[in-house]
N, C-alpha and C. Protein backbone atom coordinates (compact mmCIF):
# COMPACT_ATOMS: atom_id res chain seq x y z
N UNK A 1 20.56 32.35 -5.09
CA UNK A 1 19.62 31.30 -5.43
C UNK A 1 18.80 30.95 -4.19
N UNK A 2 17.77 30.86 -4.36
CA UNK A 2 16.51 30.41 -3.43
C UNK A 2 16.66 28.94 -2.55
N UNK A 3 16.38 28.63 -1.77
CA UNK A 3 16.60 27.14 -0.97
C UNK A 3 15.20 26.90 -1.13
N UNK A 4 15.53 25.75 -1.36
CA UNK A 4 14.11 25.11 -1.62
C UNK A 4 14.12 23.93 -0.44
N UNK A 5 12.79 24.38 0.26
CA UNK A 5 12.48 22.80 1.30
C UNK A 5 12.24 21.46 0.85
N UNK A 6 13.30 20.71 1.02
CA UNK A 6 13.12 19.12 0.39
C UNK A 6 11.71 18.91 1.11
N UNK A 7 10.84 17.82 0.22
CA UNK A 7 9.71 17.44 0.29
C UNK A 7 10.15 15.91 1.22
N UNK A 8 9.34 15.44 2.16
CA UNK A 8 9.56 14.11 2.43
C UNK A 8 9.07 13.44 1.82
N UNK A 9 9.85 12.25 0.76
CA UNK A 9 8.90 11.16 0.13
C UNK A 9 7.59 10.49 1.18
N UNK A 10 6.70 10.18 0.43
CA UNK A 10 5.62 9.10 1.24
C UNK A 10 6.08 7.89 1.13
N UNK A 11 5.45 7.25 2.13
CA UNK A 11 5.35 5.49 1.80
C UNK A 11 4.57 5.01 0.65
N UNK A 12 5.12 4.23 0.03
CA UNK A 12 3.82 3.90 -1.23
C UNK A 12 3.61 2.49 -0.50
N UNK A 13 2.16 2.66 -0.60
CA UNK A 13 1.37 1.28 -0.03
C UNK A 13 0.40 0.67 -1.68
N UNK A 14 0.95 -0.43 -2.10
CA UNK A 14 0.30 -0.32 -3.20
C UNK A 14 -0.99 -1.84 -2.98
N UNK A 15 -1.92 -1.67 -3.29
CA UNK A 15 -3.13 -2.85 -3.26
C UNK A 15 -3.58 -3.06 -4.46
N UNK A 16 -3.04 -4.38 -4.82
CA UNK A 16 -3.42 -4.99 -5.96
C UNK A 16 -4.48 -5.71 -5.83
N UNK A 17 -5.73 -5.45 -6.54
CA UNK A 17 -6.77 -6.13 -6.52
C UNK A 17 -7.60 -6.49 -8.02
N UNK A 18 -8.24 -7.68 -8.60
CA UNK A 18 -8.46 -8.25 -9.53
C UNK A 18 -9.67 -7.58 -9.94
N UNK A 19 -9.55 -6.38 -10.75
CA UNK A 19 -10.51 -5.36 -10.57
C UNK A 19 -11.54 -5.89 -12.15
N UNK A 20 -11.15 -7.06 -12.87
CA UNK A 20 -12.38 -7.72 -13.83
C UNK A 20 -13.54 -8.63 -12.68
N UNK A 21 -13.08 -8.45 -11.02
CA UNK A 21 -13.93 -8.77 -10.39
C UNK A 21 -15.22 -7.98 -9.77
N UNK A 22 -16.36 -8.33 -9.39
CA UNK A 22 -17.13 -7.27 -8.60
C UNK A 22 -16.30 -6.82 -7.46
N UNK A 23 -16.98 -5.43 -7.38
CA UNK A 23 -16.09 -4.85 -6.30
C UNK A 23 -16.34 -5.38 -5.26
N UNK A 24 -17.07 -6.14 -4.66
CA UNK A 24 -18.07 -6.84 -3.49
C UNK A 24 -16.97 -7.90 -2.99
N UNK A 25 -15.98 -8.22 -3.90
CA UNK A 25 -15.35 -9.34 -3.57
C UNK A 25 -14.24 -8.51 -2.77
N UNK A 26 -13.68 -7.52 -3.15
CA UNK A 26 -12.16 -6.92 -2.57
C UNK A 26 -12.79 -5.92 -1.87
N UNK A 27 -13.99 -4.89 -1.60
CA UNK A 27 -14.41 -3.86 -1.03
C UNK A 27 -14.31 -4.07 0.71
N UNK A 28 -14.00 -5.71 1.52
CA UNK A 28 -14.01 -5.54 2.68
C UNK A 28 -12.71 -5.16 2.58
N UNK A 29 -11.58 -5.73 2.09
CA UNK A 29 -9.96 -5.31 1.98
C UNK A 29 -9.70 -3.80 1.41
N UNK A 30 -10.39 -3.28 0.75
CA UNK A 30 -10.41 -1.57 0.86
C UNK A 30 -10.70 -1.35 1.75
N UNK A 31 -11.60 -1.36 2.48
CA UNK A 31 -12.08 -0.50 3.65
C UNK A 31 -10.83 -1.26 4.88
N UNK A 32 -10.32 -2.44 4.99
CA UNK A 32 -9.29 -2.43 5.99
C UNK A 32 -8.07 -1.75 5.58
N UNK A 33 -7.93 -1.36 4.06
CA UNK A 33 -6.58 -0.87 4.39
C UNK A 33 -6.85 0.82 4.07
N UNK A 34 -7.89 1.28 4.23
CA UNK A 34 -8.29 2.76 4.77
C UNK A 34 -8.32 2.93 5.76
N UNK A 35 -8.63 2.10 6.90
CA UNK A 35 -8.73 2.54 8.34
C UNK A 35 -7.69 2.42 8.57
N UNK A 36 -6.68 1.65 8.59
CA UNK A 36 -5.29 1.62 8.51
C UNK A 36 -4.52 2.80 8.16
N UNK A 37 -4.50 3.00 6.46
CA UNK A 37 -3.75 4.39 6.46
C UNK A 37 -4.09 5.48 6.69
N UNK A 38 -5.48 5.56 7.03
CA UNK A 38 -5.75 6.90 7.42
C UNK A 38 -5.02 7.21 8.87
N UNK A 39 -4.96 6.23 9.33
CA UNK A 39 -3.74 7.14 10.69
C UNK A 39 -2.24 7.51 10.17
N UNK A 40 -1.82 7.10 8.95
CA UNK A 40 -0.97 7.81 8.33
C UNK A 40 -0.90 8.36 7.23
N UNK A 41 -2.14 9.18 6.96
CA UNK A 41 -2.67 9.41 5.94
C UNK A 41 -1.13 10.95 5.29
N UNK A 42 -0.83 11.32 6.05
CA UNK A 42 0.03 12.77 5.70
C UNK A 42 1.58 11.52 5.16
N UNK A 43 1.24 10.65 5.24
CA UNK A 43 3.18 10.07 5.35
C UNK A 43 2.72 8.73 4.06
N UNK A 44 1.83 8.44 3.56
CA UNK A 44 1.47 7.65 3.23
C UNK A 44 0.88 7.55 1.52
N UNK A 45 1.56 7.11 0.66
CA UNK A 45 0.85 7.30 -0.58
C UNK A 45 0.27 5.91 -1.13
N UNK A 46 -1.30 5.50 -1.09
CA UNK A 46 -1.96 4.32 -1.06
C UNK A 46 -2.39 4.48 -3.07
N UNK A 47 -2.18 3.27 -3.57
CA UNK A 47 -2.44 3.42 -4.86
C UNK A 47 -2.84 1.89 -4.93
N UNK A 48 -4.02 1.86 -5.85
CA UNK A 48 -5.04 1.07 -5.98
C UNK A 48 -4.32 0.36 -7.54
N UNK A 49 -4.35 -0.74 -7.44
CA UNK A 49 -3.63 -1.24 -9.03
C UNK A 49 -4.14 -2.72 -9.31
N UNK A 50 -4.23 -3.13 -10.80
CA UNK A 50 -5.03 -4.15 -10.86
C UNK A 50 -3.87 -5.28 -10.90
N UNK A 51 -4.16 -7.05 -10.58
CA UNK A 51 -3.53 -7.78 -10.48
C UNK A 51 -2.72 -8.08 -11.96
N UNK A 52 -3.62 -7.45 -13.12
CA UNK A 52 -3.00 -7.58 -14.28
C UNK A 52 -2.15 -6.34 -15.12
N UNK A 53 -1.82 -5.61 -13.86
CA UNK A 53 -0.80 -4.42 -13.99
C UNK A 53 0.20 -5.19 -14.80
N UNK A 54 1.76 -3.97 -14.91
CA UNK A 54 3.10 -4.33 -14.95
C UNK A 54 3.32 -4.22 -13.88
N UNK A 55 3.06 -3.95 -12.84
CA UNK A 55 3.75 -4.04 -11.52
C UNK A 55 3.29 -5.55 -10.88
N UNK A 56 2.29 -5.45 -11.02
CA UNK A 56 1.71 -7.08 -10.19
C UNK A 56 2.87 -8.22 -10.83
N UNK A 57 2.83 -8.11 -12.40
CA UNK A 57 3.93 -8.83 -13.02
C UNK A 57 5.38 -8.90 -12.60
N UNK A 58 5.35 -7.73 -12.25
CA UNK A 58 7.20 -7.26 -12.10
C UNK A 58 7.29 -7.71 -9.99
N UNK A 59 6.22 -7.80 -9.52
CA UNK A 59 6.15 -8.30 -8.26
C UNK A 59 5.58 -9.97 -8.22
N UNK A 60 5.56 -10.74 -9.35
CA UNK A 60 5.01 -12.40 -9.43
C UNK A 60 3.48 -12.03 -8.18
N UNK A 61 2.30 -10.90 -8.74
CA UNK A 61 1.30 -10.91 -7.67
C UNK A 61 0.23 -11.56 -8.90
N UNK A 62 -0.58 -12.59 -8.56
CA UNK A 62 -1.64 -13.34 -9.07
C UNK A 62 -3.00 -13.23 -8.25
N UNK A 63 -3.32 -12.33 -6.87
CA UNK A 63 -4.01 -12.30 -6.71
C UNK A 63 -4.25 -11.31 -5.43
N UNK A 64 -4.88 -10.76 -5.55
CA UNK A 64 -5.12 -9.37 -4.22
C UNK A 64 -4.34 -9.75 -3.02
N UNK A 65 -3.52 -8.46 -2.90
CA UNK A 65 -2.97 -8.22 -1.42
C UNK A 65 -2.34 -7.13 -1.56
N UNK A 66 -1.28 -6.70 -0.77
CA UNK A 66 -0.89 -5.72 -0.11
C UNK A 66 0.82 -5.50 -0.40
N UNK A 67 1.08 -4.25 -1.08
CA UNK A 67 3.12 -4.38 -0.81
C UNK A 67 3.22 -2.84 -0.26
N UNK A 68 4.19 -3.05 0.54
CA UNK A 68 3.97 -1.64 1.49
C UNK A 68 5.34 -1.65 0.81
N UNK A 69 6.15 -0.39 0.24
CA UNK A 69 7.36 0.17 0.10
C UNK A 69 8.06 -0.18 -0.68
N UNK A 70 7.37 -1.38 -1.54
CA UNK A 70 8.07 -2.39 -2.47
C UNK A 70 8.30 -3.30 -1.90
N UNK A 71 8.91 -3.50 -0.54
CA UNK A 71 9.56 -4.56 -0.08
C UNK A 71 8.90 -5.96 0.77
N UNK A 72 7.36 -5.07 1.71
CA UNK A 72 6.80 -6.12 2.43
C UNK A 72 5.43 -6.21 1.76
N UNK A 73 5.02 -7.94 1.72
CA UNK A 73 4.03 -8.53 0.59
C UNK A 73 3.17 -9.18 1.96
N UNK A 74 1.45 -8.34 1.72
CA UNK A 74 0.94 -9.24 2.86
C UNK A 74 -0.25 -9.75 2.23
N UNK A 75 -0.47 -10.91 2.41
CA UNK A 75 -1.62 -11.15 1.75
C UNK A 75 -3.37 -10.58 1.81
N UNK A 76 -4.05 -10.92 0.92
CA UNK A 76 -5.30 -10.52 1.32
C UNK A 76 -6.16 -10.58 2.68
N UNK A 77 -5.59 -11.75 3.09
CA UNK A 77 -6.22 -11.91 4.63
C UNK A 77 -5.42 -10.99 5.83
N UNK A 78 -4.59 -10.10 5.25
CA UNK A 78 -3.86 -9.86 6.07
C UNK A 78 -4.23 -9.39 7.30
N UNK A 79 -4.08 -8.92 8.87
CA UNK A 79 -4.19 -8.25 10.24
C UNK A 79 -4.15 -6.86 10.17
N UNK A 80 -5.24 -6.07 10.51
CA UNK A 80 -4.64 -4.61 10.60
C UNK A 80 -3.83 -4.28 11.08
N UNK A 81 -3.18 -4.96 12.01
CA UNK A 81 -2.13 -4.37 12.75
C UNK A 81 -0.82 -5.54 11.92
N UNK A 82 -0.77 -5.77 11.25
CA UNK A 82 0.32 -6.42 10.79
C UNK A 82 0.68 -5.34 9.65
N UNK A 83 -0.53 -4.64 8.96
CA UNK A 83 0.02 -3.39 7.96
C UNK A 83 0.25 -2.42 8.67
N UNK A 84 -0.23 -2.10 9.95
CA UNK A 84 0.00 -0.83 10.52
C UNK A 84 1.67 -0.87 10.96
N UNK A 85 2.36 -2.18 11.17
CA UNK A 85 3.38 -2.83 11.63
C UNK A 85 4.74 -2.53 10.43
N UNK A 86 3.99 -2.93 9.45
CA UNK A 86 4.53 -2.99 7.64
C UNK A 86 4.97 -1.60 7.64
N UNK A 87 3.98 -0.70 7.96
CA UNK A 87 4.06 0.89 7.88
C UNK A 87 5.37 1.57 8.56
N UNK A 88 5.21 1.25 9.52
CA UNK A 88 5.82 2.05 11.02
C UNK A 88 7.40 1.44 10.70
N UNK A 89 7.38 0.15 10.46
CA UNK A 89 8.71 -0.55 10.35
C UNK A 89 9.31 -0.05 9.39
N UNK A 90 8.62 0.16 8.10
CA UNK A 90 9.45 0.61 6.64
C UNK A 90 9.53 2.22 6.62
N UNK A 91 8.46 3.27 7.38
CA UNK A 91 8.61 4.39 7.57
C UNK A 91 10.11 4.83 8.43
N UNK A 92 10.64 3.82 9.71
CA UNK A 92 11.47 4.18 10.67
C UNK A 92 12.62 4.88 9.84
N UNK A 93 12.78 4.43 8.44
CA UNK A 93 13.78 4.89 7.62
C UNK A 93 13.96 6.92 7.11
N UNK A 94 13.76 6.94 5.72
CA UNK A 94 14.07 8.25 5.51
C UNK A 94 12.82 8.88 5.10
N UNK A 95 11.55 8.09 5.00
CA UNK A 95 10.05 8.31 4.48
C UNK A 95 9.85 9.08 5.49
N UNK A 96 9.35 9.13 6.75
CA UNK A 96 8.50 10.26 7.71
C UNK A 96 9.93 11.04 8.38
């Protein structure tokens, strides 16, 4: 039988944003959390989801921000370097 190379999971970075809004309102918070993951763009799986998902529900999210891994919730105003922080901290595990 063949060995197969385990794949490394990515980080899921998920951004919930209130997408019955113009994009004009959340488009500066896309573009911060692209410059962001693009330095971990190979380790990193970014998925765009609306605040009126099942996940926003199943996470109590009512209004745009940020959950890196499931576990860390940053808000819309968040610091680039506080997600780049989110990243690196929740990656140290079995993700990269």
């Amino acid at each position: 039988m063949e060995c197969l190379a385990l794949k490394k999971s990515k980080l899921k970075v998920e951004a919930f944003f209130p997408f019955s809004s113009c994009t004009c309102t959340y488009a500066p918070l896309i573009e911060r959390i692209g410059r962001v993951t693009a330095k971990f763009k190979d380790s990193v799986d970014v998925q765009m989801k609306s605040t009126t998902s099942k996940e926003a529900r199943e996470y109590g999210i009512q209004d745009s921000c940020i959950i890196v891994d499931g576990v860390i919730k940053l808000s819309a105003g968040f610091d680039e370097k506080e997600l780049e922080e989110a990243i690196i901290k929740r990656s140290a595990g079995s993700h990269i």
